[in-house]
Protein backbone atom coordinates (compact mmCIF):
# COMPACT_ATOMS: atom_id res chain seq x y z
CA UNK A 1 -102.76 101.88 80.19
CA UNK A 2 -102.92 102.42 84.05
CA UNK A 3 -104.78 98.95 84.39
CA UNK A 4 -102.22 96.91 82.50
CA UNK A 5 -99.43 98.49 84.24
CA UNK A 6 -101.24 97.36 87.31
CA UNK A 7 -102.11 94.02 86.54
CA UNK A 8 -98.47 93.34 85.18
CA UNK A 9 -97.29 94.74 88.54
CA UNK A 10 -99.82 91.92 90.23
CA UNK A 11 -98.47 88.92 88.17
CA UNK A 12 -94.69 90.51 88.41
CA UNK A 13 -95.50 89.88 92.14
CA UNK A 14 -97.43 86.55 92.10
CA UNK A 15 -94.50 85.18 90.04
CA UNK A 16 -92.10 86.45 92.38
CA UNK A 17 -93.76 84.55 95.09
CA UNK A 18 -94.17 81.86 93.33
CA UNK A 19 -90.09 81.75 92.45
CA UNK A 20 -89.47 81.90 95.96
CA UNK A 21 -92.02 78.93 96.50
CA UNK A 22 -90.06 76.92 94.32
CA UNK A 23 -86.70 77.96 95.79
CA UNK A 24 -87.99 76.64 99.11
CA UNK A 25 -89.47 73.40 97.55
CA UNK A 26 -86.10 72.81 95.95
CA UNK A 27 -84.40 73.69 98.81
CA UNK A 28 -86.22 70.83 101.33
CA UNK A 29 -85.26 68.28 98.07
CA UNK A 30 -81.89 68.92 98.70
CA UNK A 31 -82.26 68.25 102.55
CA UNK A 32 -84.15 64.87 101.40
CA UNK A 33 -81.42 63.72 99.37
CA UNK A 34 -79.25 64.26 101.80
CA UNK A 35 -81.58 61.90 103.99
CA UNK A 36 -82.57 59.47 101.99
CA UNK A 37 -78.35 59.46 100.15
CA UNK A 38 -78.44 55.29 100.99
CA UNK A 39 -81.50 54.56 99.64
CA UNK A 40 -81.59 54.98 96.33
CA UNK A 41 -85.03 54.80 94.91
CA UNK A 42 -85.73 57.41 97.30
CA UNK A 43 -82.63 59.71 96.06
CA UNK A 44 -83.75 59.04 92.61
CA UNK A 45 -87.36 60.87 93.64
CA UNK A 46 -85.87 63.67 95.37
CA UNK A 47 -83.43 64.21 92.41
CA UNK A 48 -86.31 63.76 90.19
CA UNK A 49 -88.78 66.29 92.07
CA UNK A 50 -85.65 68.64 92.45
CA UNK A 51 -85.21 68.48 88.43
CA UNK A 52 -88.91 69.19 87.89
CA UNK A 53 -88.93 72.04 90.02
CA UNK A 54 -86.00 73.51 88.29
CA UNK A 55 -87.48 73.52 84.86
CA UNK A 56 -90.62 75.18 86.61
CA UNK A 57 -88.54 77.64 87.95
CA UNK A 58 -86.70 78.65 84.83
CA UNK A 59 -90.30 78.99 83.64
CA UNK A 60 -91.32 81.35 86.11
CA UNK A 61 -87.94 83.07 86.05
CA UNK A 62 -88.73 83.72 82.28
CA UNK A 63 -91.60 84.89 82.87
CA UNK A 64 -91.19 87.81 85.29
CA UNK A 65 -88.05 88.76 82.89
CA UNK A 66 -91.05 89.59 80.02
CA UNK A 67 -93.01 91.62 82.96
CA UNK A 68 -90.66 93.80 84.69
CA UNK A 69 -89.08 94.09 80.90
CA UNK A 70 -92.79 95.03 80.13
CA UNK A 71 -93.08 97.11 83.74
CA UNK A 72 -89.78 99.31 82.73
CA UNK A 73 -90.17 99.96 79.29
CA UNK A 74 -93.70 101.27 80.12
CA UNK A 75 -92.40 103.41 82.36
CA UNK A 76 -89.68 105.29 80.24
């Protein structure tokens, strides 16, 4: 039981790096956009690359709602 609870507590935190990964990956798309706003082909790719790393995020985001779900209900 200890073990799990641990190795949930290891992915809770890998996924919460990896959310703020994407967060900063999204972020810098934004700031491209913004650069590249009159050249269209190359907005299209940043909006593109931003919308791909949204739907990872809501991925991961799902994801460390079933751990720390997981994490608290272990713990009561």
């Amino acid at each position: 039981m200890e073990s799990k609870k641990a190795n949930d507590i290891g992915r809770l935190n890998a996924l919460l790096s990896l959310r703020t990964h994407y967060l900063a990956l999204m972020e810098h798309q934004v700031k491209m956009a913004d650069f590249l706003k009159n050249h269209p082909s190359g907005l299209q790719v940043a909006q593109n690359t931003y919308a791909d790393l949204d739907q990872k995020l809501g991925e991961v985001s799902r994801e460390i709602n079933t751990y720390h779900t997981s994490l608290v209900k272990s713990r009561s």
